[in-house]
Protein backbone atom coordinates (compact mmCIF):
# COMPACT_ATOMS: atom_id res chain seq x y z
CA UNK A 1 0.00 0.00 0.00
CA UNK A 2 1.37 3.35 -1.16
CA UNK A 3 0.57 6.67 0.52
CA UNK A 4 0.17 9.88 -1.73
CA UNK A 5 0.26 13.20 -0.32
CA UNK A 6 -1.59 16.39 -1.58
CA UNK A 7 -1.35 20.05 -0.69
CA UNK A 8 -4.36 22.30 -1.32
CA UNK A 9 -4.08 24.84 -3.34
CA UNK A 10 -6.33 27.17 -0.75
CA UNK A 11 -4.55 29.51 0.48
CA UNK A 12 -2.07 30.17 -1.87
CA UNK A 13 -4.57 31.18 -4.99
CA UNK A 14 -2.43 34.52 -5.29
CA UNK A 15 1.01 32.34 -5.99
CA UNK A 16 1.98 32.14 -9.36
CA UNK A 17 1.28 28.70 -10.58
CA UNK A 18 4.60 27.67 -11.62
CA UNK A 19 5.77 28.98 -8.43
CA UNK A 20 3.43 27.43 -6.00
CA UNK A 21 3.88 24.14 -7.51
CA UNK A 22 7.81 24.04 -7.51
CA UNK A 23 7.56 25.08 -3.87
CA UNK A 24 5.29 21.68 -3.54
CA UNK A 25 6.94 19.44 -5.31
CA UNK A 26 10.20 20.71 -3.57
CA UNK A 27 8.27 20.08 0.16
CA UNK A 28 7.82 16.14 -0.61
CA UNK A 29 4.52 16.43 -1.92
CA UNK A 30 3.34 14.18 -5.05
CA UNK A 31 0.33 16.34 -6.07
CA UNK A 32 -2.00 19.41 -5.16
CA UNK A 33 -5.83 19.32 -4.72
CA UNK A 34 -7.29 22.55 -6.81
CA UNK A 35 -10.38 23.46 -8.37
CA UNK A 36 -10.58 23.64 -11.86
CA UNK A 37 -11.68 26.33 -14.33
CA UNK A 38 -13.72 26.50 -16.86
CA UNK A 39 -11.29 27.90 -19.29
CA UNK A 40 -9.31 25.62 -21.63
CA UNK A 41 -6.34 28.29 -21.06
CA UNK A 42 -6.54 28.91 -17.70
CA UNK A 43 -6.62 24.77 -17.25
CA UNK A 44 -3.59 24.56 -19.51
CA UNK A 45 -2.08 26.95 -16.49
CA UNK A 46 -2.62 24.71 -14.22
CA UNK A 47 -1.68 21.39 -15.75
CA UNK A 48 1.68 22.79 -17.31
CA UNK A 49 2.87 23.83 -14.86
CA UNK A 50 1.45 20.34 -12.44
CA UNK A 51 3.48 18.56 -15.41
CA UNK A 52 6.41 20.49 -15.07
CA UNK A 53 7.08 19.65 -11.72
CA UNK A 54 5.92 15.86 -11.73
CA UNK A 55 2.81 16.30 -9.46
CA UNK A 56 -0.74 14.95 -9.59
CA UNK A 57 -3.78 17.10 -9.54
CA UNK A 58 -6.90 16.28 -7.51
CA UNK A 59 -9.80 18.22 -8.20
CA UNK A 60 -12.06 19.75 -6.17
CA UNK A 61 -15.80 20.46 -5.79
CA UNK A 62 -16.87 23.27 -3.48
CA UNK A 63 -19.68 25.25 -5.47
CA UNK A 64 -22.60 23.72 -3.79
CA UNK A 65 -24.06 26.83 -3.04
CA UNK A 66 -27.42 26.95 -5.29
CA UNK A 67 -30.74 26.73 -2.92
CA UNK A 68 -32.92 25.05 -5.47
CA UNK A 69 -32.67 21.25 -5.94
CA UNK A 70 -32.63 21.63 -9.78
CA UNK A 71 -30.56 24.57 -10.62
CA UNK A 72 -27.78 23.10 -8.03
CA UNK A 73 -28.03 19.31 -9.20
CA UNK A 74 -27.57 21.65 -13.02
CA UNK A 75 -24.83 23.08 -11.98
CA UNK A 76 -23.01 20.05 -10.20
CA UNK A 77 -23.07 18.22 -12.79
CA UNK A 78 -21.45 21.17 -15.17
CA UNK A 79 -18.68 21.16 -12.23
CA UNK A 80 -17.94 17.47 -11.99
CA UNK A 81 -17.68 17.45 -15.87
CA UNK A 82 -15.34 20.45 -15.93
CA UNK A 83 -12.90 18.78 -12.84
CA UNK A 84 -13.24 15.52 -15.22
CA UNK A 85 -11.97 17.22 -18.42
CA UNK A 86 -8.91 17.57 -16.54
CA UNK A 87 -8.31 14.36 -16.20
CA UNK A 88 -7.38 14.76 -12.23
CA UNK A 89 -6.44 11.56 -9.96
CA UNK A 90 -9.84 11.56 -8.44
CA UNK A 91 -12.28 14.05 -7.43
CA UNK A 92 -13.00 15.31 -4.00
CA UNK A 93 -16.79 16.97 -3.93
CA UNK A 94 -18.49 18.65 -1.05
CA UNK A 95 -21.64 17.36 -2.50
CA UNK A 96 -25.27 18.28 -1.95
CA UNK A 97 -26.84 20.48 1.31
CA UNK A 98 -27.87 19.08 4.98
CA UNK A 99 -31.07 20.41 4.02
CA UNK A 100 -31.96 18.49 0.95
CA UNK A 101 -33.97 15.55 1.95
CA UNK A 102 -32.13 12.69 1.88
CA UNK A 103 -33.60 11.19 -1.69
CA UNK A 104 -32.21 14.94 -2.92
CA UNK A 105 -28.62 14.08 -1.82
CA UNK A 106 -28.80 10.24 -2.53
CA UNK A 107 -29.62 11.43 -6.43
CA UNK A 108 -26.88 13.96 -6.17
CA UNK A 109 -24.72 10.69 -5.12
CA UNK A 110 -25.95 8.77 -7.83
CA UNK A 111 -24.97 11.46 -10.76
CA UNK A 112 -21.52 11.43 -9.40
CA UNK A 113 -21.39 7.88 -10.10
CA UNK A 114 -22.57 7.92 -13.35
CA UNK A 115 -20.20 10.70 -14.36
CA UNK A 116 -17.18 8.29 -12.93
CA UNK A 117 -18.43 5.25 -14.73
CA UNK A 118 -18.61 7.33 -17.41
CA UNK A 119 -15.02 9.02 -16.96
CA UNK A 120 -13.01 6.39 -15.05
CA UNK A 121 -12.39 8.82 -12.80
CA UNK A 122 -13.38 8.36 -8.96
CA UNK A 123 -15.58 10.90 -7.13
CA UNK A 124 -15.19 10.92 -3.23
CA UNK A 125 -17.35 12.82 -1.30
CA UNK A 126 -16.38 15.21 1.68
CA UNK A 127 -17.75 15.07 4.90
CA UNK A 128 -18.16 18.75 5.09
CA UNK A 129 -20.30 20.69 7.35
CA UNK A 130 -23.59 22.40 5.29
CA UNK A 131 -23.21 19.63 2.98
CA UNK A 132 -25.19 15.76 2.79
CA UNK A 133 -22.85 14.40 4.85
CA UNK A 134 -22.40 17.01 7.74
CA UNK A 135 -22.75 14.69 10.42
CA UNK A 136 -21.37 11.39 12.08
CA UNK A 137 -24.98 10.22 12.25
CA UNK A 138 -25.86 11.36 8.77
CA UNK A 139 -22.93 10.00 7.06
CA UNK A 140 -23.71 6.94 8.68
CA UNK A 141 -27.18 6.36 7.52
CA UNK A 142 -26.09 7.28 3.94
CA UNK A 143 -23.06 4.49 4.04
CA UNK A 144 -25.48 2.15 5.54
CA UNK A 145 -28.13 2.76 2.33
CA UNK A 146 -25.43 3.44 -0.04
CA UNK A 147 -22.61 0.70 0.50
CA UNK A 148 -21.06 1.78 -2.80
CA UNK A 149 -20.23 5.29 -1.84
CA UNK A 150 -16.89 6.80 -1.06
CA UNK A 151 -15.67 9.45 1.22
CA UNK A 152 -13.05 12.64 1.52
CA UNK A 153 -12.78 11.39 5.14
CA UNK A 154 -12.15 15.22 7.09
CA UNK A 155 -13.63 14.11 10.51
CA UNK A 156 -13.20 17.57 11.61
CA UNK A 157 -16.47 18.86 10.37
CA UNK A 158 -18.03 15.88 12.36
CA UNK A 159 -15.89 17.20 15.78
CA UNK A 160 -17.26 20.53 15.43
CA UNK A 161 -20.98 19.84 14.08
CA UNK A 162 -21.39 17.32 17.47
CA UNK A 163 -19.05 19.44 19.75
CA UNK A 164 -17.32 16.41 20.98
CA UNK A 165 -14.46 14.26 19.43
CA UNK A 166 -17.33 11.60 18.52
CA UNK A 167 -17.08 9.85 21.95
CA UNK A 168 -20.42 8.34 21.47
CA UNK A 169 -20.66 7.53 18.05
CA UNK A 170 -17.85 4.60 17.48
CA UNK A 171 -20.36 3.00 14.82
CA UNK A 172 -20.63 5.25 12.63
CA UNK A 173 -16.74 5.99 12.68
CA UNK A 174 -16.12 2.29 12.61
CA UNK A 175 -17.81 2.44 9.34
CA UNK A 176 -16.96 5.57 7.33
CA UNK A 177 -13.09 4.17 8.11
CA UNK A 178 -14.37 1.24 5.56
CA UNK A 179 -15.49 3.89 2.86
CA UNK A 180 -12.41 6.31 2.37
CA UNK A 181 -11.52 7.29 -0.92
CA UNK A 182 -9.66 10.56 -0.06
CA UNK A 183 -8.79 11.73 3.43
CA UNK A 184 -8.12 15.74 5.05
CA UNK A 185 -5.46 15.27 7.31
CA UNK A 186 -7.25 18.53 9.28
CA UNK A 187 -7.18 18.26 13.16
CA UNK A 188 -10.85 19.84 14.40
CA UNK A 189 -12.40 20.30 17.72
CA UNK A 190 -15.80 20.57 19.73
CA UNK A 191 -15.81 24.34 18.74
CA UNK A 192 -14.06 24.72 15.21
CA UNK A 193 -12.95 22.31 12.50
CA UNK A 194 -9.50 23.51 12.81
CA UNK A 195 -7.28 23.55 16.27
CA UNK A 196 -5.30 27.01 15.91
CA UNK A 197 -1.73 24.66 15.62
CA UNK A 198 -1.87 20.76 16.22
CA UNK A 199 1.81 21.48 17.32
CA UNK A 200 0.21 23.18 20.45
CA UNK A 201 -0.15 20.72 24.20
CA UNK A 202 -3.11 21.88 24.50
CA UNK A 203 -4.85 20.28 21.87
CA UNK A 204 -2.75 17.28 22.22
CA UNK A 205 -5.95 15.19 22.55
CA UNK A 206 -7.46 16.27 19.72
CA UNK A 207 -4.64 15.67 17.65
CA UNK A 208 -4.53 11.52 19.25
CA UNK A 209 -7.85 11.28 18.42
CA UNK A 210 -7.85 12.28 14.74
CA UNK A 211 -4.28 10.28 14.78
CA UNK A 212 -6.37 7.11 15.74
CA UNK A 213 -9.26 7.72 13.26
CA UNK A 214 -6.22 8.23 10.91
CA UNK A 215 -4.56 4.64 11.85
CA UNK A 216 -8.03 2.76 11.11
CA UNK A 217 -7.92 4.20 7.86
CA UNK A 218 -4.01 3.19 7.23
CA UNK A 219 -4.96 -0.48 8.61
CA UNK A 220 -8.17 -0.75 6.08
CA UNK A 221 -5.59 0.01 3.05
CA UNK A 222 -3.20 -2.11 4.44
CA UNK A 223 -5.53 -5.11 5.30
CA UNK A 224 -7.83 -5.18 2.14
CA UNK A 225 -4.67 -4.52 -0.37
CA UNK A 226 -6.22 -1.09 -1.25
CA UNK A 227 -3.34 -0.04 -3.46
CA UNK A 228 -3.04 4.04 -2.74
CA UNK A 229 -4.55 6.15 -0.12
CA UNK A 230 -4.36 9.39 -0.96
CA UNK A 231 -3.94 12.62 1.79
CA UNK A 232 -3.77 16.22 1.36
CA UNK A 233 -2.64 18.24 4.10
CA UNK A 234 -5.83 20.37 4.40
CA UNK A 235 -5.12 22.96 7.22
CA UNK A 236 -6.61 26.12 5.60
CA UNK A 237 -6.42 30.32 5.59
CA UNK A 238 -8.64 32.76 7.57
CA UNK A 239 -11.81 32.03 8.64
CA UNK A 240 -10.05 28.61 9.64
CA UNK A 241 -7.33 30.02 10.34
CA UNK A 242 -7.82 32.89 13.21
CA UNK A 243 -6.09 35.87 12.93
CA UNK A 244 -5.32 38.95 15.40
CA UNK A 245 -7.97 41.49 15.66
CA UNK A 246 -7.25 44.69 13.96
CA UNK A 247 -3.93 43.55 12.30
CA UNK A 248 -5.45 40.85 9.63
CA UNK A 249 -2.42 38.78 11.20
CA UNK A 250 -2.80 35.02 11.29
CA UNK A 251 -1.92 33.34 14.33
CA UNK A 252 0.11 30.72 12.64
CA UNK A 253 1.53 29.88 9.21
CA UNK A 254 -1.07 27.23 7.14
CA UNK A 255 2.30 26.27 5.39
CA UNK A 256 4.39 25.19 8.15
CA UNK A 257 1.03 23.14 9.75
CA UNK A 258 0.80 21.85 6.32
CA UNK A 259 4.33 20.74 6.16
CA UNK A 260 4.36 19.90 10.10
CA UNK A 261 1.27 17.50 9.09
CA UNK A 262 3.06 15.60 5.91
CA UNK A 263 6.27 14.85 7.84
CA UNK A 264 4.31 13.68 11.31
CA UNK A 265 2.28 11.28 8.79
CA UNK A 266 5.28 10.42 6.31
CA UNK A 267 7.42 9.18 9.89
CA UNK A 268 4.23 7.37 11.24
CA UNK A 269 3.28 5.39 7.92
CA UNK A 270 5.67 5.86 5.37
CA UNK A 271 9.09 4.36 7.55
């Protein structure tokens, strides 16, 4: 079993391309996680200069943001299609709204599968607060229905939606563990889905717990001769990030968590 690793191109849409993706590829990292545009030029952009320095590309749904059922499933499906022309390793899509209804979402699920049929391409879906799976009790009813479907496992949505670290709600953990496609190695808590710095003692619990969600995941790969897992470092800018009132300051550097994050999960399951 071979681990990939993925930084997100979120926070650093101002860097130059070229730039941004020699700085990657220069970290250790084997690929970047980006949106993609609609533009045939502005793709070329992007994949030139991904080429260029020998990384992957996963893409990356975020525009769920259309209130009506029709016009959003519309648009999705104009978003997937763009993200496929690209020809990414997979796709990682915040899909659908927590409040669809649940047949909403479930046929939201099922176009995504029909466009990776269609492309070869695999389509994970994020556990992402505001979206169909927001919740540890949500996602779990969906995996239960829908054995088939596959998950951006980023359990920090689920830490802050529940306030808790999901104490009480082993079964559904035990199962979305099963269903990873994609995993956010982002470290959340009862009160945000990011901790200010997972470097920091103080949120050395929440960092173990994530760790240990983390190690399930490994042991599925490992077990079931899954042949790559694939992580991006996903600690992100402001609002996740806080920043110092009045001076626009953030409190910590998203790189250095980002590169702090790759190297404590390169030594733990990469030796």
């Amino acid at each position: 079993m071979k681990i990939q690793f993925y930084y997100p191109r979120w926070g650093s849409e101002n860097v130059d391309w070229n730039n941004f993706c020699q700085k990657v590829q220069e970290a250790g990292y084997d690929g970047v996680e980006a949106p993609v545009p609609e533009s045939k030029e502005e793709q070329k952009v992007i994949l030139d200069a991904l080429q260029n320095n020998g990384l992957k590309l996963i893409g990356q749904y975020y525009q769920s943001f259309e209130k009506d059922f029709e016009t959003h499933k519309a648009n999705y499906i104009k978003e997937l299609n763009i993200l496929a022309s690209a020809k990414p390793v997979k796709i990682n899509a915040q899909t659908g709204k927590d409040y669809f209804s649940f047949e909403q979402n479930a046929e939201l699920f099922a176009v995504a599968n029909g466009i990776s049929q269609e492309t070869g391409i695999p389509i994970c879906h994020e556990t992402h607060r505001n979206k169909a799976l927001f919740a540890a009790h949500i996602g779990y009813d969906f995996l239960k229905k829908l054995p088939d479907l596959k998950i951006t496992a980023d359990f920090s949505h689920w830490c802050n939606v529940s306030e808790s670290l999901l104490e009480d709600q082993e079964d559904a953990l035990a199962l979305a563990c099963k269903k990873v496609g994609h995993l956010h190695s982002r470290v959340g808590h009862s009160q945000s889905a990011q901790v200010i710095d997972p470097r920091l003692p103080e949120f050395k619990n929440e960092l173990e717990a994530h760790l240990k969600w983390w190690d399930t995941i490994v042991k599925d790969y490992q077990d079931n001769n899954k042949e790559v897992l694939t992580i991006t470092t996903e600690f992100g800018p402001a609002p996740y990030m806080i920043h110092l009132p009045f001076t626009n300051m953030p409190i910590a550097s998203q790189w250095d968590i980002n590169i702090y994050m790759l190297h404590l999960l390169k030594e733990r399951y990469c030796k």
